[in-house]
N, C-alpha and C. Protein backbone atom coordinates (compact mmCIF):
# COMPACT_ATOMS: atom_id res chain seq x y z
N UNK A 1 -50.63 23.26 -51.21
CA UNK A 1 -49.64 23.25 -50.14
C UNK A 1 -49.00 24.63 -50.05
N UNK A 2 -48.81 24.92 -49.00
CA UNK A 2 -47.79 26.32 -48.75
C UNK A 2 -46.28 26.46 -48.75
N UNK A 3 -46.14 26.80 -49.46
CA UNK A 3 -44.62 27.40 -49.93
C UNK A 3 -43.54 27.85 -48.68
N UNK A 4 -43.07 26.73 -47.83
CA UNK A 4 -42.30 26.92 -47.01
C UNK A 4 -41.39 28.67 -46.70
N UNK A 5 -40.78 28.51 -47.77
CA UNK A 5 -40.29 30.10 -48.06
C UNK A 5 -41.14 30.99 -48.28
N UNK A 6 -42.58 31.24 -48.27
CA UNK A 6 -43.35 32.48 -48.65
C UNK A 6 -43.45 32.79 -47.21
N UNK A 7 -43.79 32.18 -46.12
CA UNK A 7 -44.08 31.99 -44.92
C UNK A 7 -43.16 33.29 -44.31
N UNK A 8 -43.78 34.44 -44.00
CA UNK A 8 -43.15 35.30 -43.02
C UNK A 8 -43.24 34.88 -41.37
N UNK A 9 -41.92 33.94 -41.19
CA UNK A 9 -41.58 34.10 -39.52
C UNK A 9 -40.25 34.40 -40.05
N UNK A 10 -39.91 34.67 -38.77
CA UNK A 10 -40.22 34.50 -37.38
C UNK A 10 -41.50 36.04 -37.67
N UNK A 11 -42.01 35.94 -36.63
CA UNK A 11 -42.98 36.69 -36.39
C UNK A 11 -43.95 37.07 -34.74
N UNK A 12 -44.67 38.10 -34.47
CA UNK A 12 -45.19 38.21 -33.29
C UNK A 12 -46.20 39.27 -33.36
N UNK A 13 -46.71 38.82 -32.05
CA UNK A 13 -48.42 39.97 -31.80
C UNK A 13 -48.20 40.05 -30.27
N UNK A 14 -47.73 41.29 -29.65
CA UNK A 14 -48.15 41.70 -28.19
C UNK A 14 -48.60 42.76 -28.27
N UNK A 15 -49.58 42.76 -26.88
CA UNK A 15 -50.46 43.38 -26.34
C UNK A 15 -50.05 43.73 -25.29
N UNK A 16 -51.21 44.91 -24.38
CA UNK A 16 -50.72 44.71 -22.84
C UNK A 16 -51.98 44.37 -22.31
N UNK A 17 -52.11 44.09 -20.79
CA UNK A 17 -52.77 43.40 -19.99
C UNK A 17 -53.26 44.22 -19.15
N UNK A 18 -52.76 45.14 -19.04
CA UNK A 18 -53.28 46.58 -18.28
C UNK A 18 -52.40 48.13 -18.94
N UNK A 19 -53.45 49.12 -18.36
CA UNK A 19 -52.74 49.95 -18.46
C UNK A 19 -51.56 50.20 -17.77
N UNK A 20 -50.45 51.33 -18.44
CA UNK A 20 -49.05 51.54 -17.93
C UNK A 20 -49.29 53.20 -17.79
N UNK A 21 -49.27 53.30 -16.13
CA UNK A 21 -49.65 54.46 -15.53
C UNK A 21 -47.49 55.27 -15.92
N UNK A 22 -47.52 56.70 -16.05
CA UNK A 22 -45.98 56.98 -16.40
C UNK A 22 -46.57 58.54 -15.83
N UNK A 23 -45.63 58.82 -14.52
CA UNK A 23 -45.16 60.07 -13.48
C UNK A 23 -44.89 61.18 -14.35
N UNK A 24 -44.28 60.98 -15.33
CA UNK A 24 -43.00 61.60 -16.15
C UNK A 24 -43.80 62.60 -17.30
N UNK A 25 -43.27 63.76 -17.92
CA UNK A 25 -43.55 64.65 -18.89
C UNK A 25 -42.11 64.11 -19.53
N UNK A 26 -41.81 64.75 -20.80
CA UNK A 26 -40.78 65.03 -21.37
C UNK A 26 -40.09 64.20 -21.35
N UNK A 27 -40.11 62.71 -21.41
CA UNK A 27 -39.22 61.69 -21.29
C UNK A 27 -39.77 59.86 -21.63
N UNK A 28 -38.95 59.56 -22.28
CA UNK A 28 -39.53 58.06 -22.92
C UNK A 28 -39.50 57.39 -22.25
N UNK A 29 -41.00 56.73 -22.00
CA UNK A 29 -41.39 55.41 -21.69
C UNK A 29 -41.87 54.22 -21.79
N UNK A 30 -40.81 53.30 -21.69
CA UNK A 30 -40.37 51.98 -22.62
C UNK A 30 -42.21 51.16 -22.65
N UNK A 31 -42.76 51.21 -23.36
CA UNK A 31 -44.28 50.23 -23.02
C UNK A 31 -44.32 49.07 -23.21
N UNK A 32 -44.45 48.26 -22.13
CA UNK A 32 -44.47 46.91 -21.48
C UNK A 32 -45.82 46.01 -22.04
N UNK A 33 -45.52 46.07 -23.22
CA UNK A 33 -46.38 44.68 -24.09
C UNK A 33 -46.25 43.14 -23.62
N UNK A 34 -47.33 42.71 -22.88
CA UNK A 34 -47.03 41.72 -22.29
C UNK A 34 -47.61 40.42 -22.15
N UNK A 35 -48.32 40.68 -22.80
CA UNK A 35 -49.25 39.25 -23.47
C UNK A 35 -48.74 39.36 -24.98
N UNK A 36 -48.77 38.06 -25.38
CA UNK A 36 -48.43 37.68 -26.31
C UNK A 36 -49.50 37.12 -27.24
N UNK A 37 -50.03 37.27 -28.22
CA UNK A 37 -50.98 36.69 -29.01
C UNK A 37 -50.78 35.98 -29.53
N UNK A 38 -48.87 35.45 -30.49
CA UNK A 38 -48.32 34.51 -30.92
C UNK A 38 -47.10 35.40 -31.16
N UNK A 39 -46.22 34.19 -31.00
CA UNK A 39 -44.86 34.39 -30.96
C UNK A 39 -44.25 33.28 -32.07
N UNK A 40 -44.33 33.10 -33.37
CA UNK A 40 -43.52 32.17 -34.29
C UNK A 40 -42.35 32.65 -34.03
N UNK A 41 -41.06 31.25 -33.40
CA UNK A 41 -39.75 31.47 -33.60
C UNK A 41 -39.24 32.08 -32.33
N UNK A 42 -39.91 32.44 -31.60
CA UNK A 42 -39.50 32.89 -29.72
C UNK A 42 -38.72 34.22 -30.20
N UNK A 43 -39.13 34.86 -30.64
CA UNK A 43 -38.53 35.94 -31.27
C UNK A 43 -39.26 37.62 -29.89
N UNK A 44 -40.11 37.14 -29.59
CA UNK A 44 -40.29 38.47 -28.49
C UNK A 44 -40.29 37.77 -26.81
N UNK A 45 -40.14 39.16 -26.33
CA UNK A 45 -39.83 39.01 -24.79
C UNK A 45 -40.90 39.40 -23.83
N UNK A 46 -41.79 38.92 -23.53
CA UNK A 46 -43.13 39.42 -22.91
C UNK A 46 -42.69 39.68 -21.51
N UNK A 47 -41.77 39.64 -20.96
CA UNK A 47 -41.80 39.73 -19.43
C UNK A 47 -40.66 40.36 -19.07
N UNK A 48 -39.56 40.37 -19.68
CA UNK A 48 -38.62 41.22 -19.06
C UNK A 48 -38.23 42.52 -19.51
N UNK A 49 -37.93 42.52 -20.71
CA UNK A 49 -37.68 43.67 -21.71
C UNK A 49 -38.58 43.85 -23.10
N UNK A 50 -39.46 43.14 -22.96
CA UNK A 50 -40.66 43.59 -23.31
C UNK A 50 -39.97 44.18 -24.96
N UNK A 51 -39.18 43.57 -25.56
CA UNK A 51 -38.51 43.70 -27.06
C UNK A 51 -38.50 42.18 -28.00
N UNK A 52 -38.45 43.28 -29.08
CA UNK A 52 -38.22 41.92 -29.97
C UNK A 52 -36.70 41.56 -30.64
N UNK A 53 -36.36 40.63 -30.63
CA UNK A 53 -35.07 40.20 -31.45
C UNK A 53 -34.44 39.16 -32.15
N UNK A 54 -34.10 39.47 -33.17
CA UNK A 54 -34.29 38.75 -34.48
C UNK A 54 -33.32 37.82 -33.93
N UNK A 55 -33.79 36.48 -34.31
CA UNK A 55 -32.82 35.27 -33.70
C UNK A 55 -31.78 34.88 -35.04
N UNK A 56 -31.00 33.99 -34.15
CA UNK A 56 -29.98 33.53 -35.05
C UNK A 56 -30.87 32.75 -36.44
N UNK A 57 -29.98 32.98 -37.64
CA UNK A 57 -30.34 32.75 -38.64
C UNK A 57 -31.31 33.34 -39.74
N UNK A 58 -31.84 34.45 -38.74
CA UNK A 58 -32.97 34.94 -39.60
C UNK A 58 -32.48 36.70 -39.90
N UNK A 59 -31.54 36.59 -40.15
CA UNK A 59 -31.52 38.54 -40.24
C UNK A 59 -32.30 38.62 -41.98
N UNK A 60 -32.92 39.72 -41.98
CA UNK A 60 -33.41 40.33 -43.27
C UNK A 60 -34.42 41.75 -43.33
N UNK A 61 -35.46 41.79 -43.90
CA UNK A 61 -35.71 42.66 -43.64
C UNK A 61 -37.64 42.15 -43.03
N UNK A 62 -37.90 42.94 -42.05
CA UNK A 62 -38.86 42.91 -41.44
C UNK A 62 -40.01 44.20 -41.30
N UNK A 63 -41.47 43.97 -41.35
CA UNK A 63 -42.31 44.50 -41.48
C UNK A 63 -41.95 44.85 -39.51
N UNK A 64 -42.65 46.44 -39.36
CA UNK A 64 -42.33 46.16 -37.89
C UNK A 64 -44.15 47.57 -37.48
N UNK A 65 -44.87 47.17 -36.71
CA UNK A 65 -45.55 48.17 -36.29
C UNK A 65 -45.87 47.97 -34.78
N UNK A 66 -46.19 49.59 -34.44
CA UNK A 66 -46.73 50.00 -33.01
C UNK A 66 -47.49 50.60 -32.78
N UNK A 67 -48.86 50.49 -32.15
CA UNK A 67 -49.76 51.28 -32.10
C UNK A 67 -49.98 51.53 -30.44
N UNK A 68 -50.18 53.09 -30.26
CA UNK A 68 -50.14 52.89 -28.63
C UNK A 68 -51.40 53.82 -28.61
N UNK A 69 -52.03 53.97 -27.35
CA UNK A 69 -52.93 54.44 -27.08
C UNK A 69 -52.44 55.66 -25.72
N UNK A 70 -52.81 56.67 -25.72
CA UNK A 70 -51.87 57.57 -24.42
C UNK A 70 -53.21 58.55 -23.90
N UNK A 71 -53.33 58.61 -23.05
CA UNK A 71 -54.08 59.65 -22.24
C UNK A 71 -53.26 60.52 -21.40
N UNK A 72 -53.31 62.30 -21.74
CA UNK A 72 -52.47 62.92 -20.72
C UNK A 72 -53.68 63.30 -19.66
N UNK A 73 -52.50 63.93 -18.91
CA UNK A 73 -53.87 64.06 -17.38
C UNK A 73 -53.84 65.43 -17.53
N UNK A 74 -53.02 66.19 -18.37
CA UNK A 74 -53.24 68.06 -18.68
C UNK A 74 -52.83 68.32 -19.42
N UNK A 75 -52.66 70.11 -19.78
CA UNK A 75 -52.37 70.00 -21.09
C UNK A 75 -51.34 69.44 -21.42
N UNK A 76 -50.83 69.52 -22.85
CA UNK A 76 -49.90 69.34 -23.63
C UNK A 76 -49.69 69.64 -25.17
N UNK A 77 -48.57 69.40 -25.58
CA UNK A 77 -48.61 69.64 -27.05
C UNK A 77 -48.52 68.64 -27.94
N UNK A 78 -48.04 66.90 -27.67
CA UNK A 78 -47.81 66.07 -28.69
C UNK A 78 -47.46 65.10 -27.81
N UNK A 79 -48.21 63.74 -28.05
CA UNK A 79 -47.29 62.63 -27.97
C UNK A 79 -46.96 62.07 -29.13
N UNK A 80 -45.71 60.75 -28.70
CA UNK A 80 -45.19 60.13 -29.76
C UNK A 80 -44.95 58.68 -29.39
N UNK A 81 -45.22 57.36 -30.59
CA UNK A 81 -44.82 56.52 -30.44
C UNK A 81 -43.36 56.20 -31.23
N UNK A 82 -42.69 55.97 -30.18
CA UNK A 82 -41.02 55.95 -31.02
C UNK A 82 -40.54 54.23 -31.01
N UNK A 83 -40.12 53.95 -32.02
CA UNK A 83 -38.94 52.38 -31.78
C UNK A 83 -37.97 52.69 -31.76
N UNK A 84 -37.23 52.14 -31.08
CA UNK A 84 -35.75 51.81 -30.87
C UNK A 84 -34.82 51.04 -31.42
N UNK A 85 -33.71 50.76 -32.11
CA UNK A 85 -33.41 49.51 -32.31
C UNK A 85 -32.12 49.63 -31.91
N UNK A 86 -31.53 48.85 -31.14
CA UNK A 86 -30.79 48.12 -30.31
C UNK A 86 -30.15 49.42 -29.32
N UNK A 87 -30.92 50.19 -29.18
CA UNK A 87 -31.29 50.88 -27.59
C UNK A 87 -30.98 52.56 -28.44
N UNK A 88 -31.14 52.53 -29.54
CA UNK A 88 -31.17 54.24 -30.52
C UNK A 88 -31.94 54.28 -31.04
N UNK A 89 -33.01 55.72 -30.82
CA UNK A 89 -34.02 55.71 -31.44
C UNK A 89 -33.60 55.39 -33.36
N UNK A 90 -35.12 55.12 -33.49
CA UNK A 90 -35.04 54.66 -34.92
C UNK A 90 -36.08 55.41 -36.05
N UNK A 91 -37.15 55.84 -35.10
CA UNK A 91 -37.90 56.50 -35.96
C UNK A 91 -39.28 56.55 -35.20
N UNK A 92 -40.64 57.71 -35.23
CA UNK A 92 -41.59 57.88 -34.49
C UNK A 92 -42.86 58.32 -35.26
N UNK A 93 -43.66 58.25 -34.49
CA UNK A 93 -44.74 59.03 -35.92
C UNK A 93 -45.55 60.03 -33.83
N UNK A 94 -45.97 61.28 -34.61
CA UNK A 94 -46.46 61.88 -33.32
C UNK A 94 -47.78 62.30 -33.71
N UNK A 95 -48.54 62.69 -32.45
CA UNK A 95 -50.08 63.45 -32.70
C UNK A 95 -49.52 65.09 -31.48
N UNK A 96 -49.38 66.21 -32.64
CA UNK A 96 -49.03 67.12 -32.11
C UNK A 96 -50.79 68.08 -32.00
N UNK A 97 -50.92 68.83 -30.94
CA UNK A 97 -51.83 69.95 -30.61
C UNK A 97 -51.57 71.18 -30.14
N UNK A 98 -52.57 71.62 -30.13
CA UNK A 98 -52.13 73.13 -29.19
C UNK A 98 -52.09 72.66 -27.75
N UNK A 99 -51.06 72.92 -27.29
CA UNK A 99 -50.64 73.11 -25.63
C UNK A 99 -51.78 73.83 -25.01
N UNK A 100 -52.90 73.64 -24.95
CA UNK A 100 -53.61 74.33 -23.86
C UNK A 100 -55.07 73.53 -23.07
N UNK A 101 -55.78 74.04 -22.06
CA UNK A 101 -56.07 73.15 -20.98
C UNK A 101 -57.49 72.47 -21.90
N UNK A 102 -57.47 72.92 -23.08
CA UNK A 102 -58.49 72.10 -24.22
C UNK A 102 -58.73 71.05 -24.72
N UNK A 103 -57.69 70.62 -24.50
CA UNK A 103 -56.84 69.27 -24.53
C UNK A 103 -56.60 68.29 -23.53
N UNK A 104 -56.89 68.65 -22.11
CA UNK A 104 -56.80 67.67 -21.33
C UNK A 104 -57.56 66.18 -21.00
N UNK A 105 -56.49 65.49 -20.99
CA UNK A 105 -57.26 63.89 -20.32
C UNK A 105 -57.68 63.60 -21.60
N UNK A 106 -57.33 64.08 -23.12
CA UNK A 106 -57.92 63.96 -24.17
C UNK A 106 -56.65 62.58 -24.65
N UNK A 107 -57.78 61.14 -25.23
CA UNK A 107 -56.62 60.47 -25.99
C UNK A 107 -56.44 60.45 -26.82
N UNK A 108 -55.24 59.91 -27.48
CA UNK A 108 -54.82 59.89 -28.67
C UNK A 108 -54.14 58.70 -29.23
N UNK A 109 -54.70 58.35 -30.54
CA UNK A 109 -53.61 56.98 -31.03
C UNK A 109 -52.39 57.07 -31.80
N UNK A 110 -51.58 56.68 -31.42
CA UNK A 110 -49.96 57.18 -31.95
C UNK A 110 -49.86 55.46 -33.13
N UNK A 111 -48.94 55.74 -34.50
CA UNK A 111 -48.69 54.20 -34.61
C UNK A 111 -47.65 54.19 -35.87
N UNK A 112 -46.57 53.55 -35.33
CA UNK A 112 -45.43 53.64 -36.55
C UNK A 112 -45.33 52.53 -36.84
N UNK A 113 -45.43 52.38 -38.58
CA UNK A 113 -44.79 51.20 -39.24
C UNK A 113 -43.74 51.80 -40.59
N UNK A 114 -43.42 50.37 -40.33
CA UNK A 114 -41.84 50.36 -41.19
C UNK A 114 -41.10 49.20 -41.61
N UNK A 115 -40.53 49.53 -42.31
CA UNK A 115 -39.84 48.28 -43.06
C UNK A 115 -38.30 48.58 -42.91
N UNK A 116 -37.41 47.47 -42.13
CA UNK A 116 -36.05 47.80 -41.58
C UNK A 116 -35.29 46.66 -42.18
N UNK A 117 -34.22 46.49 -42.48
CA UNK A 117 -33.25 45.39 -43.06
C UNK A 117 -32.59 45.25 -41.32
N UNK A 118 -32.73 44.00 -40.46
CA UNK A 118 -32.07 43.63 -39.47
C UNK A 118 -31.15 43.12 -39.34
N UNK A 119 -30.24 42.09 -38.73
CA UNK A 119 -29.31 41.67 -38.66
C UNK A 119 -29.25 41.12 -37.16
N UNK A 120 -28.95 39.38 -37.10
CA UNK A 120 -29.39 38.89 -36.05
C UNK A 120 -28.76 39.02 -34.83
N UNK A 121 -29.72 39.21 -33.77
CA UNK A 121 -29.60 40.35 -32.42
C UNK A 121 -29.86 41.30 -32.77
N UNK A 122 -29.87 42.27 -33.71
CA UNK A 122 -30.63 43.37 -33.49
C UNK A 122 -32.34 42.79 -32.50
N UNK A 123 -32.29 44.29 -31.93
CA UNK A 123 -33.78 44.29 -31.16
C UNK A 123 -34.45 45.65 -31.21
N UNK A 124 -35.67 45.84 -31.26
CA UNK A 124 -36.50 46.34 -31.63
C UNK A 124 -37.33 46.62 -30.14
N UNK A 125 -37.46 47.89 -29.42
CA UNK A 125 -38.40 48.46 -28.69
C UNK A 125 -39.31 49.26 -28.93
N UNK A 126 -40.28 49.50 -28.21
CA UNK A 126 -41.60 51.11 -28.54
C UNK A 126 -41.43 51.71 -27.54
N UNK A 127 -41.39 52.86 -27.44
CA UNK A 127 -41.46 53.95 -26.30
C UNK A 127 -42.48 55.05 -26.95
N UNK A 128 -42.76 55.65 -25.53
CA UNK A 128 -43.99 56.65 -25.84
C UNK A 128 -43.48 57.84 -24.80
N UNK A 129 -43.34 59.06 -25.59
CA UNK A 129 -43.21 60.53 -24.71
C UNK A 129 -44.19 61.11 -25.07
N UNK A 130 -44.53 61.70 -23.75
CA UNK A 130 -45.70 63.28 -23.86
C UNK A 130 -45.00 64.29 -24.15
N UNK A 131 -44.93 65.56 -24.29
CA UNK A 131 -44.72 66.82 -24.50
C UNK A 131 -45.27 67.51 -23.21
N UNK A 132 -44.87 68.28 -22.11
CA UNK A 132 -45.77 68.88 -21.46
C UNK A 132 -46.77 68.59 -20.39
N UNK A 133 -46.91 66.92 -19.96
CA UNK A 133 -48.12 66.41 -19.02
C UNK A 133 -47.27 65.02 -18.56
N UNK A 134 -48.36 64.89 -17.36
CA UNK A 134 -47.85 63.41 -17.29
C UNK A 134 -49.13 62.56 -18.26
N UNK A 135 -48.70 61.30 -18.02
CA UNK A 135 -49.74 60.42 -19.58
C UNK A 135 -49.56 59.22 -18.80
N UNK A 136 -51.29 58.34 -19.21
CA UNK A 136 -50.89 56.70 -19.45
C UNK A 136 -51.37 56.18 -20.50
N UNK A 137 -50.58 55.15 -20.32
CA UNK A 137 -50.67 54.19 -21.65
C UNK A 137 -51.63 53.40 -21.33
N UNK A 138 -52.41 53.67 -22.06
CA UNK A 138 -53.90 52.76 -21.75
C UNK A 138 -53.71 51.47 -23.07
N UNK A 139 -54.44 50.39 -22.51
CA UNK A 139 -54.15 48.82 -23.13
C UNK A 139 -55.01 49.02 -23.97
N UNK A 140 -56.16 49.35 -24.35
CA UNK A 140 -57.15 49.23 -25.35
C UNK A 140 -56.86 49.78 -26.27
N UNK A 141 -56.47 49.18 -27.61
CA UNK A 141 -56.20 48.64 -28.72
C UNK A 141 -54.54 49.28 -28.79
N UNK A 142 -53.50 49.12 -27.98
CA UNK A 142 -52.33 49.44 -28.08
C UNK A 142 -51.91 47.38 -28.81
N UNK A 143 -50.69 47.83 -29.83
CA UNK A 143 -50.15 46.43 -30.08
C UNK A 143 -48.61 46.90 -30.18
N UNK A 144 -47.47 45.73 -30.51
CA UNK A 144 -46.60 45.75 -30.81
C UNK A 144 -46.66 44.20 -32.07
N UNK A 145 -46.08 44.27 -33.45
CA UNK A 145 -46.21 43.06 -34.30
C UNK A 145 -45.14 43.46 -35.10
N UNK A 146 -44.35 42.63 -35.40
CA UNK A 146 -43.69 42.51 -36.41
C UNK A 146 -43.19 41.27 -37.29
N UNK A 147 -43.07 41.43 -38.47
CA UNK A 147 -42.96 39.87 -39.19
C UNK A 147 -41.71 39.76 -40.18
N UNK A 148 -40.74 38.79 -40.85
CA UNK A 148 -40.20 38.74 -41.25
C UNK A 148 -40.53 38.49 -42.71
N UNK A 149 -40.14 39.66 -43.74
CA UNK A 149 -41.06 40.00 -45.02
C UNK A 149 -39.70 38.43 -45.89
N UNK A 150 -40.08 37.69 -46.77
CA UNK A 150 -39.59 37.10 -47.36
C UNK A 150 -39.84 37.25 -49.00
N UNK A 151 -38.90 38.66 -49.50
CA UNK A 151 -38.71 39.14 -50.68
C UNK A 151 -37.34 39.59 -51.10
């Protein structure tokens, strides 16, 4: 039998459903994970704000990752996948290059994980900035998951 308490929920797996085309250089854009693969505990938001947040009763500490996928359309020097938590960045991991036209339309996989002590309502977003180009966020193999570690 399984150990009620070993059980990490609340927990979740989104995806997106298409790519997320973004106008913009130099500025974060929130990525709209929107299929859901499973959601233990209704803990993410697939359709409006596209975040996760720790529901009543469960604050602790949580496993949290993001993996995004970005294509710029010219050069640039770095993108980044950043989280947020409760609307301040929190921390990013980047793929920096040389700024020049060597680099164009070239993708790259960005992906931060981490381990955060929450507190219920806190919420958890991913955003993605280019350096230098406009970029999209292409769906193939981008995720958002995070689980509630019980230690």
């Amino acid at each position: 039998a399984i150990n009620a308490a070993a059980v990490n929920t609340p927990a979740f797996r989104a995806t997106m459903s298409d790519d997320q085309d973004s106008n913009s250089s130099e500025s974060n854009v929130k990525v709209a994970f929107n299929t859901e693969t499973f959601d233990e505990g209704s803990c993410y938001d697939p359709t409006t704000n596209y975040r996760f947040t720790v529901p009543s009763g469960e604050a602790g500490k949580y496993l949290i990752i993001a993996h995004t996928h970005t294509r710029a359309s010219g050069s640039y020097s770095g993108k980044t996948c950043r989280l947020y938590k409760n609307g301040s960045f929190l921390t990013e991991s980047q793929t920096a290059t040389a700024g020049d036209n060597l680099h164009a339309s070239r993708t790259n996989n960005e992906e931060v994980t981490t381990i955060e002590n929450l507190s219920v309502g806190d919420y958890i977003e991913v955003y993605v900035k280019c350096f230098g180009s406009t970029f999209n966020i292409e769906a193939e193999g981008a995720y958002f998951s995070a689980c509630k570690l019980n230690i």
